[in-house]
Protein backbone atom coordinates (compact mmCIF):
# COMPACT_ATOMS: atom_id res chain seq x y z
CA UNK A 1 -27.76 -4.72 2.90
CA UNK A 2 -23.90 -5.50 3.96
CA UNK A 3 -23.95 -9.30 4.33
CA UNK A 4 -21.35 -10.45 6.95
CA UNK A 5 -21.01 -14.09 5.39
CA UNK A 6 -20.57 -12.34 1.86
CA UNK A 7 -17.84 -9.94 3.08
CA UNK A 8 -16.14 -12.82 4.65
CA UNK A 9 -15.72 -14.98 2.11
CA UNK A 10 -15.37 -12.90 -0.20
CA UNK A 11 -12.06 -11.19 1.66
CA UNK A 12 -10.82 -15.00 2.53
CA UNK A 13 -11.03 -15.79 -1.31
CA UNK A 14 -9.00 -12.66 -2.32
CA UNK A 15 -6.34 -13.58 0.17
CA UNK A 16 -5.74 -16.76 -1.18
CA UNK A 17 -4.89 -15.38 -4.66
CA UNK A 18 -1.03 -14.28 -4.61
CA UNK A 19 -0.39 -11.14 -5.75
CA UNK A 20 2.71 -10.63 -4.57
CA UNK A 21 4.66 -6.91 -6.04
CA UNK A 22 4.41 -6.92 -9.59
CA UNK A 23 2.50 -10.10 -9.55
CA UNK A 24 -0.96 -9.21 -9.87
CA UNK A 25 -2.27 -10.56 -12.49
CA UNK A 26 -4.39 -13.48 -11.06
CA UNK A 27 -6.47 -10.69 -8.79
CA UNK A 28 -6.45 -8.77 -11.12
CA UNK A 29 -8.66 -11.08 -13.84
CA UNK A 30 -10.72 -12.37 -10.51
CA UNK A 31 -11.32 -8.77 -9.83
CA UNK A 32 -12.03 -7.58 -13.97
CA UNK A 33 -15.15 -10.89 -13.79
CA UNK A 34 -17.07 -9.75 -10.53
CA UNK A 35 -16.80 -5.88 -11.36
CA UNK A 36 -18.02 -6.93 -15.25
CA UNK A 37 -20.89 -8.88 -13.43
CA UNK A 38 -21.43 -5.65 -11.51
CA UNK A 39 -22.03 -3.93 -14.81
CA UNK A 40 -18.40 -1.82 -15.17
CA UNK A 41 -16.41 -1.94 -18.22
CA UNK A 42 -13.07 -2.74 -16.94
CA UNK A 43 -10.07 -1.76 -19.10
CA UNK A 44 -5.93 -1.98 -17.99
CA UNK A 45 -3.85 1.16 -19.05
CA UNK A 46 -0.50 0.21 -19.93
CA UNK A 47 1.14 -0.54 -16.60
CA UNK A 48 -1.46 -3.02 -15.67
CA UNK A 49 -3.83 -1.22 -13.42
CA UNK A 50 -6.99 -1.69 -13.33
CA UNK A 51 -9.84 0.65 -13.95
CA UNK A 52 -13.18 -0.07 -13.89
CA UNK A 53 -15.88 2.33 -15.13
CA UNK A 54 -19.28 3.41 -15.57
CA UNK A 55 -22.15 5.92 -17.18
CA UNK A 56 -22.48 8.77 -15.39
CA UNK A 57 -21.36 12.90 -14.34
CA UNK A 58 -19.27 13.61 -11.44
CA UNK A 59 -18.10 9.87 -10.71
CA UNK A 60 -16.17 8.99 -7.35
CA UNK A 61 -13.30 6.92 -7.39
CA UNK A 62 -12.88 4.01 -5.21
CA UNK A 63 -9.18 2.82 -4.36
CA UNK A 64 -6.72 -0.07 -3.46
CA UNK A 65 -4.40 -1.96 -4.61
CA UNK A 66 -3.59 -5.57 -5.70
CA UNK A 67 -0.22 -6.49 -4.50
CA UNK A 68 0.81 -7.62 -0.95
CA UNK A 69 4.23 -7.56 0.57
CA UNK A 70 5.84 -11.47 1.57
CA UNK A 71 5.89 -13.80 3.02
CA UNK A 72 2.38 -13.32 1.32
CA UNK A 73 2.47 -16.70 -1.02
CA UNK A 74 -0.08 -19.93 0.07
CA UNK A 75 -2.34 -17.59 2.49
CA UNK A 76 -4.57 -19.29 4.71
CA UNK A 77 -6.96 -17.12 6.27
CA UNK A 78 -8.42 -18.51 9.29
CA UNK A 79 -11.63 -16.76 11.44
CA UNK A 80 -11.05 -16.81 14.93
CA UNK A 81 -13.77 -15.40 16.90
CA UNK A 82 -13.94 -11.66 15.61
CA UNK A 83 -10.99 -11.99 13.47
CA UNK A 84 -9.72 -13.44 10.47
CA UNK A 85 -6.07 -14.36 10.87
CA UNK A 86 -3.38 -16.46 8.48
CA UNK A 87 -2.03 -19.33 10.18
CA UNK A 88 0.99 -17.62 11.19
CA UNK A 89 3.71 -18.40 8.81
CA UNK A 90 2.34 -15.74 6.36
CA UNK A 91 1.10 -12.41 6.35
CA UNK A 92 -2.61 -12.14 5.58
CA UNK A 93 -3.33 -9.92 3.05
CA UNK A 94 -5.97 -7.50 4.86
CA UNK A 95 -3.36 -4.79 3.16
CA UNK A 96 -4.93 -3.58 1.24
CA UNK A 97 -7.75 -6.87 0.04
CA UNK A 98 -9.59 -6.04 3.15
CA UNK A 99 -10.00 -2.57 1.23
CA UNK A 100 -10.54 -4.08 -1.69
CA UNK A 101 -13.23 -6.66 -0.41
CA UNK A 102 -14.97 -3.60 1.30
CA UNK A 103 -15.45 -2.06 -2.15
CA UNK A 104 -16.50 -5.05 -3.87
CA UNK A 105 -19.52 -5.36 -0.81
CA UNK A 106 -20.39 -1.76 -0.80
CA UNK A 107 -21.13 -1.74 -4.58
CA UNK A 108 -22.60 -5.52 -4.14
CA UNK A 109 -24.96 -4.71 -1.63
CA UNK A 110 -26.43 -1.49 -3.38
CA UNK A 111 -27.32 -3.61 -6.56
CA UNK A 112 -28.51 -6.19 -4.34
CA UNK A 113 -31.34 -3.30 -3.13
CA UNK A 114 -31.86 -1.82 -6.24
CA UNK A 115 -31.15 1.50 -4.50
CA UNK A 116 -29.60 4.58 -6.82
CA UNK A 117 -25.81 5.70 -6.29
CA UNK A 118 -23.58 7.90 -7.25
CA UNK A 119 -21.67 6.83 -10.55
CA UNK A 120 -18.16 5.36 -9.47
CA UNK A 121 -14.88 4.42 -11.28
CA UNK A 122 -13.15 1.69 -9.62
CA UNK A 123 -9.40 1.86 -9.58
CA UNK A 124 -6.92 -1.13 -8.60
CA UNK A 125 -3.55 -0.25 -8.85
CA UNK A 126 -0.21 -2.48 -9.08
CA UNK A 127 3.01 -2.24 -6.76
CA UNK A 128 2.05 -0.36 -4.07
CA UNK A 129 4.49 -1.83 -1.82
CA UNK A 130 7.20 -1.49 -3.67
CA UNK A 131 7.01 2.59 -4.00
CA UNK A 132 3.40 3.63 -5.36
CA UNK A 133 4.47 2.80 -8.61
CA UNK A 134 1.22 1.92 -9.89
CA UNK A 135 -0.59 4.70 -9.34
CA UNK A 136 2.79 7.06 -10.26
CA UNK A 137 1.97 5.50 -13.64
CA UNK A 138 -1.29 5.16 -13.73
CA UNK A 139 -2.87 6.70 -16.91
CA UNK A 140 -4.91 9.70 -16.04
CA UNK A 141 -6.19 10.33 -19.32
CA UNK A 142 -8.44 7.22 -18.07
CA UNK A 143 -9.79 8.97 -15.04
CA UNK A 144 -12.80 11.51 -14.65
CA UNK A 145 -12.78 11.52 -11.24
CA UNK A 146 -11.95 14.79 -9.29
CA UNK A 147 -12.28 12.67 -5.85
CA UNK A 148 -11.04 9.43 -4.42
CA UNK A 149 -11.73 7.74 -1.10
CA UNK A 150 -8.78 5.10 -0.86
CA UNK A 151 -9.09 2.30 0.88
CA UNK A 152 -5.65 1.47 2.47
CA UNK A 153 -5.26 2.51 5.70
CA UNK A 154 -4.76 0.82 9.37
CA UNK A 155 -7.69 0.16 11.90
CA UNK A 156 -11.01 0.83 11.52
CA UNK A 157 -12.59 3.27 8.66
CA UNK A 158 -12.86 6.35 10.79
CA UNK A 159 -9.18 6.45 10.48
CA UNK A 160 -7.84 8.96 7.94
CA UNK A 161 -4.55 9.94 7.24
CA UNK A 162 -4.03 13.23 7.86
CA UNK A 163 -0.82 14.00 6.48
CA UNK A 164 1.59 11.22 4.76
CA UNK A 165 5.60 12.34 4.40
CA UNK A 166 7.73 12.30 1.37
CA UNK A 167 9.48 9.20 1.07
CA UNK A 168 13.07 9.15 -0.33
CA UNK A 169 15.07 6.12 -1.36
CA UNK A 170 18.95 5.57 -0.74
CA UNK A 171 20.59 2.43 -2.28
CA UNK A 172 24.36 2.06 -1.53
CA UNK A 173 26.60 -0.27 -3.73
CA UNK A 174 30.12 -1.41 -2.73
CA UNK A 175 32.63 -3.22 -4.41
CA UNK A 176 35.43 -3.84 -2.56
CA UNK A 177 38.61 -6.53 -3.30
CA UNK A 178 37.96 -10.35 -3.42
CA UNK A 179 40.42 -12.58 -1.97
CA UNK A 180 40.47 -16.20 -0.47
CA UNK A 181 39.57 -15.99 3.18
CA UNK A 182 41.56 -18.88 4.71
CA UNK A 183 44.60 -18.13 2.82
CA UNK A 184 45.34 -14.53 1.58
CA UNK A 185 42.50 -12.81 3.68
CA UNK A 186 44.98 -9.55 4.08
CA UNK A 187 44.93 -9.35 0.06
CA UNK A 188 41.17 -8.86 0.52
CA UNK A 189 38.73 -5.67 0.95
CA UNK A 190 35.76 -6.85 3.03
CA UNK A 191 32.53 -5.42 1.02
CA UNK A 192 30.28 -6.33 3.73
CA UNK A 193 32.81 -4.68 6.58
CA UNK A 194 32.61 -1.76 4.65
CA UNK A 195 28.96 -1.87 4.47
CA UNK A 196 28.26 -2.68 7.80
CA UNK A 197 30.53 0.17 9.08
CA UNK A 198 28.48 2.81 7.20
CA UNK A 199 25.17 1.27 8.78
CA UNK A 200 26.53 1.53 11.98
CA UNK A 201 27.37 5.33 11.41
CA UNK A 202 24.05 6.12 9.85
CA UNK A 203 21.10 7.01 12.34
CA UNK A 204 17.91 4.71 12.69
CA UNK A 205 14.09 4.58 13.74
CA UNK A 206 12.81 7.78 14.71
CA UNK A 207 14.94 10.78 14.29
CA UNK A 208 12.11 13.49 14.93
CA UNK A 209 7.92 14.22 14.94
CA UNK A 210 8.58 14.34 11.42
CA UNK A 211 11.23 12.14 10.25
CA UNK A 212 12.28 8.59 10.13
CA UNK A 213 15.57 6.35 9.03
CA UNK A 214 15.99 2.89 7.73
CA UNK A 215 18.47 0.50 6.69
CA UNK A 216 15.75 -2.21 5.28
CA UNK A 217 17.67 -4.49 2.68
CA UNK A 218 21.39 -5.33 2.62
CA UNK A 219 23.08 -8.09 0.41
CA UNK A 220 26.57 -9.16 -0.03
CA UNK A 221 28.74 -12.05 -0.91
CA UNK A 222 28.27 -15.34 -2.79
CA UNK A 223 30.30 -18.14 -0.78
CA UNK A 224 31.20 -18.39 3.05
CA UNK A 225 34.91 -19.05 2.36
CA UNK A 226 35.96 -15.82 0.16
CA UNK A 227 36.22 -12.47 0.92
CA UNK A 228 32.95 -10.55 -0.48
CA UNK A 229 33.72 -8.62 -3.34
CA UNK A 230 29.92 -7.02 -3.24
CA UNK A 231 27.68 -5.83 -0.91
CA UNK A 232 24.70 -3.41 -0.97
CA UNK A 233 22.01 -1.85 1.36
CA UNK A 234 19.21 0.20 1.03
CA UNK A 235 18.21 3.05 2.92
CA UNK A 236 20.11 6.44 3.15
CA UNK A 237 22.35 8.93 5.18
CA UNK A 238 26.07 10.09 4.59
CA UNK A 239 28.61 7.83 3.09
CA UNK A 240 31.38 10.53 2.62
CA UNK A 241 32.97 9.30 5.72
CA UNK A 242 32.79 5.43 4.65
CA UNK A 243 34.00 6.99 1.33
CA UNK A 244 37.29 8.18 2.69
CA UNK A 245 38.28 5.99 4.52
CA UNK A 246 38.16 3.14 2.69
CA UNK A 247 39.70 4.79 -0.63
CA UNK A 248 40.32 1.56 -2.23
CA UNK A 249 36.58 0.38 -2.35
CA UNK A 250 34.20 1.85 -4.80
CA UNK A 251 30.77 3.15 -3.17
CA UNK A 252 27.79 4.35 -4.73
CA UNK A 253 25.10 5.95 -3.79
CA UNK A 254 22.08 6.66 -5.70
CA UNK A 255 18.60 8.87 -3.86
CA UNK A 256 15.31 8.84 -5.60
CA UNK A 257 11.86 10.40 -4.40
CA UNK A 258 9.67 8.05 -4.24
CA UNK A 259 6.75 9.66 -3.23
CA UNK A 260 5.67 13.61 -2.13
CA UNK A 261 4.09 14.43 1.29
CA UNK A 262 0.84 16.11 1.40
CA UNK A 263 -1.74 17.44 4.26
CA UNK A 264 -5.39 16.81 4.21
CA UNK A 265 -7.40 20.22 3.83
CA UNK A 266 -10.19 19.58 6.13
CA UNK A 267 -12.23 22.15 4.02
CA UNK A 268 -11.84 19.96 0.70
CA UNK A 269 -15.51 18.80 -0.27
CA UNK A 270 -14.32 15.06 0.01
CA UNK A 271 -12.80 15.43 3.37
CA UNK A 272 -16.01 16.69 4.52
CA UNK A 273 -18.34 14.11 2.73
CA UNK A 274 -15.92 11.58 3.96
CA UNK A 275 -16.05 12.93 7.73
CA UNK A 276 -19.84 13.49 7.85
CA UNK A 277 -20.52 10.55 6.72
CA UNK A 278 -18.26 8.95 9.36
CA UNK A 279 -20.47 11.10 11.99
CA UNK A 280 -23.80 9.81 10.43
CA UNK A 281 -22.83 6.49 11.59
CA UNK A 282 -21.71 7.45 14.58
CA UNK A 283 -18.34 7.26 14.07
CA UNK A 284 -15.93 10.04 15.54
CA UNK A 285 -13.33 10.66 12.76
CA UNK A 286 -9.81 10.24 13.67
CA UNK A 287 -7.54 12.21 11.38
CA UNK A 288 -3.95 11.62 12.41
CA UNK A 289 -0.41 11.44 9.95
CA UNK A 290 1.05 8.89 9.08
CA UNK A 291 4.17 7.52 8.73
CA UNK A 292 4.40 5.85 5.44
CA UNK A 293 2.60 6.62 2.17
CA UNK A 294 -0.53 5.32 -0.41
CA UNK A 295 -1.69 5.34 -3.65
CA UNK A 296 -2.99 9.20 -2.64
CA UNK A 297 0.29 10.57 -2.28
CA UNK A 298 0.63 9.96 -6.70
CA UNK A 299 -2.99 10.50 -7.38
CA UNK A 300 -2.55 14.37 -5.11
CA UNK A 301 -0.32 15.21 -7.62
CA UNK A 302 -2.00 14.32 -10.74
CA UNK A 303 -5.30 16.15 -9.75
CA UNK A 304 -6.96 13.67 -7.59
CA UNK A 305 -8.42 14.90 -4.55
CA UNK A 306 -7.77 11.82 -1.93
CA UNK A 307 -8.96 10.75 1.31
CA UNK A 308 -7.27 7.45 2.98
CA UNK A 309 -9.48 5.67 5.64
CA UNK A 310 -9.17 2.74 7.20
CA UNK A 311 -10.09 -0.60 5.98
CA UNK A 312 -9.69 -2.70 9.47
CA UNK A 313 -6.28 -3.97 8.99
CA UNK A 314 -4.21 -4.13 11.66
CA UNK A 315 -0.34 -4.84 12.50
CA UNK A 316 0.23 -4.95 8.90
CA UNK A 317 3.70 -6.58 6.60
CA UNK A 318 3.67 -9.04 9.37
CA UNK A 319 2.88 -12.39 10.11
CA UNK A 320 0.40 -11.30 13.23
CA UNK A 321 -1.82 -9.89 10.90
CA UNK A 322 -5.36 -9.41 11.39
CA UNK A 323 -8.72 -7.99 10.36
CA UNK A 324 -11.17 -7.55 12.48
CA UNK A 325 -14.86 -8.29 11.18
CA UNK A 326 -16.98 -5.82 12.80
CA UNK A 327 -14.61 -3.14 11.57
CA UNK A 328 -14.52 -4.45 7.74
CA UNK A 329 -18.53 -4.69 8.09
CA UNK A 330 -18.06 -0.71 8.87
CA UNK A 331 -15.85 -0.11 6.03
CA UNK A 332 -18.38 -1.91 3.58
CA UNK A 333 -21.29 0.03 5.07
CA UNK A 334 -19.24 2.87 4.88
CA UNK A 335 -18.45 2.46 1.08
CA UNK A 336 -22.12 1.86 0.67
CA UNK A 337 -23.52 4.55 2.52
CA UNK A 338 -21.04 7.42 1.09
CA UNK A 339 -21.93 6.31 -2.60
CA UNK A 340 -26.15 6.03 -1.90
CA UNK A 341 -26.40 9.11 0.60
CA UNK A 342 -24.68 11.44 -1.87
CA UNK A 343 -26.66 9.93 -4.12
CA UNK A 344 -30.16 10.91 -2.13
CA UNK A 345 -28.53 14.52 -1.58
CA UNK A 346 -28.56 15.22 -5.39
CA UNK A 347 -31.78 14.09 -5.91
C-alpha cells in the first residue's frame, strides 16, 4: 500500500542531496543502497548512470534522472498544506526526484505486500538538464527493456507528452579589440556591443505552434573599466549580418542537435498499457506536446519504446516550485499499479 508519510519523506530526503548537472554522485550512491535493499543489482556503465536490474523476461524500465538545474544547492523542502515547497531562495528539486521518489514507493510498497510484479530495470540517468546527455550515452548493451515509462514530466501523472521537438544548440563567440575605456575607448571593439546587437536582431519566445527561440546564456568581459575583448551567448539565429558589419571582430558560431523530436503512436503497446491504466484509476489521460525534451527523446532512438507522464511537478527550474502530494501519491500508485496489474494479466 502507497504510504503518504513514506513518499514524503522519502522525496524531502532526495531533495536535500545536491545533484546539481554532472554532480550526481551523492544520489546516486543513496539511490544504488535502497534499490540493493530492494533486491536489484545496481551497476554504473561508463558515463555514470545508473542501472538497476533484476531476474526476469520482458522487464519494464522505469526512468528519471539525478541532476537538477540551480539554484538547486542547500534545498529545504518545506510541506505547506498539500504541497511541499523550498523556502524560496532555491528551486526544489520535484524535477525530476519527485519522479524518482514515485519509483522508489511504487516498487517499496509492492514488496511491502508481498504481491507479484512484473520484472523491472531501473534506470537513473546523469545530465539531463544540460542536453540528455546521460541517456545519449547511456550504454544499451546494459538494457533489455523494449519499454520505458519515464518519469519526468509536469503536473499530475495522467499527463503524457505527446510529441517533444528537436532541440538544436547555437553558441556564438566574439572577440572583438580590447582597449582602455576611460582613455583610448575609440581604439577599442566593444565584444559585448557586438553581441548584444546580434541578440537584438535575432527573434525570441514563440515563433510558431511548432517552434521556439532563445538567447539563454551570454558572458563577456573581465573588468568594468576596459573595453571587453570577449563575449559569448548561447542560443541561435543568423549572424551573417552581425558578421559584416563588424568586419574587424571575429564571430563564431557553432549548431549542434541536441536532441530529435518524436510523436507518441497511440497504438504502441506501452502507450496503451500506460493510458488504460490511467483510465483504471479513473484518470482521463491528457496527451499533449511539449515544448522541451527528456530522457525519451535518446532512449526513442536507441530502441526504447518511451512514454513520459507526469510526476506532479509543477512550475519547474524555478524558485516557485512545487509538488503537490495528492498528485505524487497518484504517480506512486500509478508506478505500482502498472507493474502488479500487468503482472495479474500474464498470469
Amino acid at each position: 500500500m502507497i504510504d503518504q508519510e513514506r513518499l514524503v519523506n522519502s522525496f524531502c530526503e532526495l531533495v536535500r542531496i545536491d545533484s546539481p548537472s554532472d554532480e550526481e554522485e551523492e544520489v546516486a550512491q543513496h539511490l544504488t543502497g535502497r534499490l540493493e535493499t530492494l533486491g536489484f543489482t545496481v551497476e554504473r556503465d561508463a558515463h555514470g548512470n545508473l542501472i538497476a536490474s533484476e531476474e526476469g523476461a520482458d522487464p519494464l524500465m522505469l526512468s528519471a534522472h539525478m541532476d537538477t538545474v540551480e539554484p538547486g544547492r542547500g534545498i529545504k523542502p518545506e510541506v505547506r498544506g498539500d504541497r511541499v515547497v523550498s523556502d524560496g531562495t532555491t528551486i526544489l528539486g520535484g524535477d525530476c526526484k519527485a519522479g524518482v521518489a514515485a519509483i522508489l514507493e511504487g516498487l517499496e510498497s509492492i514488496a511491502q505486500d508481498g504481491g507479484l510484479r512484473r520484472p523491472v530495470q531501473v534506470v537513473m540517468t546523469r545530465g539531463e538538464e544540460i542536453g540528455l546527455v546521460g541517456a545519449a550515452n547511456l550504454d544499451y548493451s546494459m538494457i533489455r527493456c523494449r519499454d520505458a515509462v519515464v518519469f519526468d514530466g509536469n503536473g499530475p501523472v495522467n499527463t503524457i507528452t505527446g510529441a517533444s521537438p528537436t532541440y538544436m544548440r547555437f553558441d556564438v563567440d566574439i572577440t572583438g579589440r580590447g582597449a582602455h575605456a576611460g582613455v583610448e575607448p575609440e581604439k577599442g571593439l566593444s565584444a559585448i556591443r557586438i553581441a548584444t546587437e546580434i541578440i537584438n536582431n535575432l527573434p525570441q519566445g514563440r515563433l510558431d505552434e511548432e517552434t521556439t527561440f532563445n538567447v539563454g546564456l551570454i558572458t563577456g568581459g573581465t573588468v568594468r573599466n576596459a573595453v571587453p575583448v570577449e563575449a559569448s551567448f548561447g542560443g541561435g539565429g543568423d549572424i551573417a549580418e552581425g558578421a559584416e558589419k563588424y568586419r574587424d571582430a571575429t564571430i563564431s558560431e557553432e549548431i549542434e542537435m541536441m536532441f530529435q523530436m518524436y510523436l507518441l503512436d497511440p497504438n504502441e503497446a506501452i502507450v496503451q498499457l500506460v493510458t488504460q491504466q490511467l483510465r483504471n484509476m479513473s484518470m482521463q489521460p491528457n496527451i499533449h506536446p511539449s515544448g522541451g525534451g527528456t530522457d525519451a527523446n535518446a532512449m526513442r532512438l536507441n530502441g526504447v519504446e518511451c512514454v513520459v507522464v507526469g510526476m506532479a511537478t509543477n512550475e519547474m527550474h524555478t524558485v516557485n516550485e512545487y509538488v503537490v502530494i495528492p498528485d505524487i501519491l497518484a504517480t506512486a500508485q500509478f508506478c505500482q499499479n502498472i507493474l502488479t496489474i500487468n503482472q495479474r494479466a500474464r498470469a
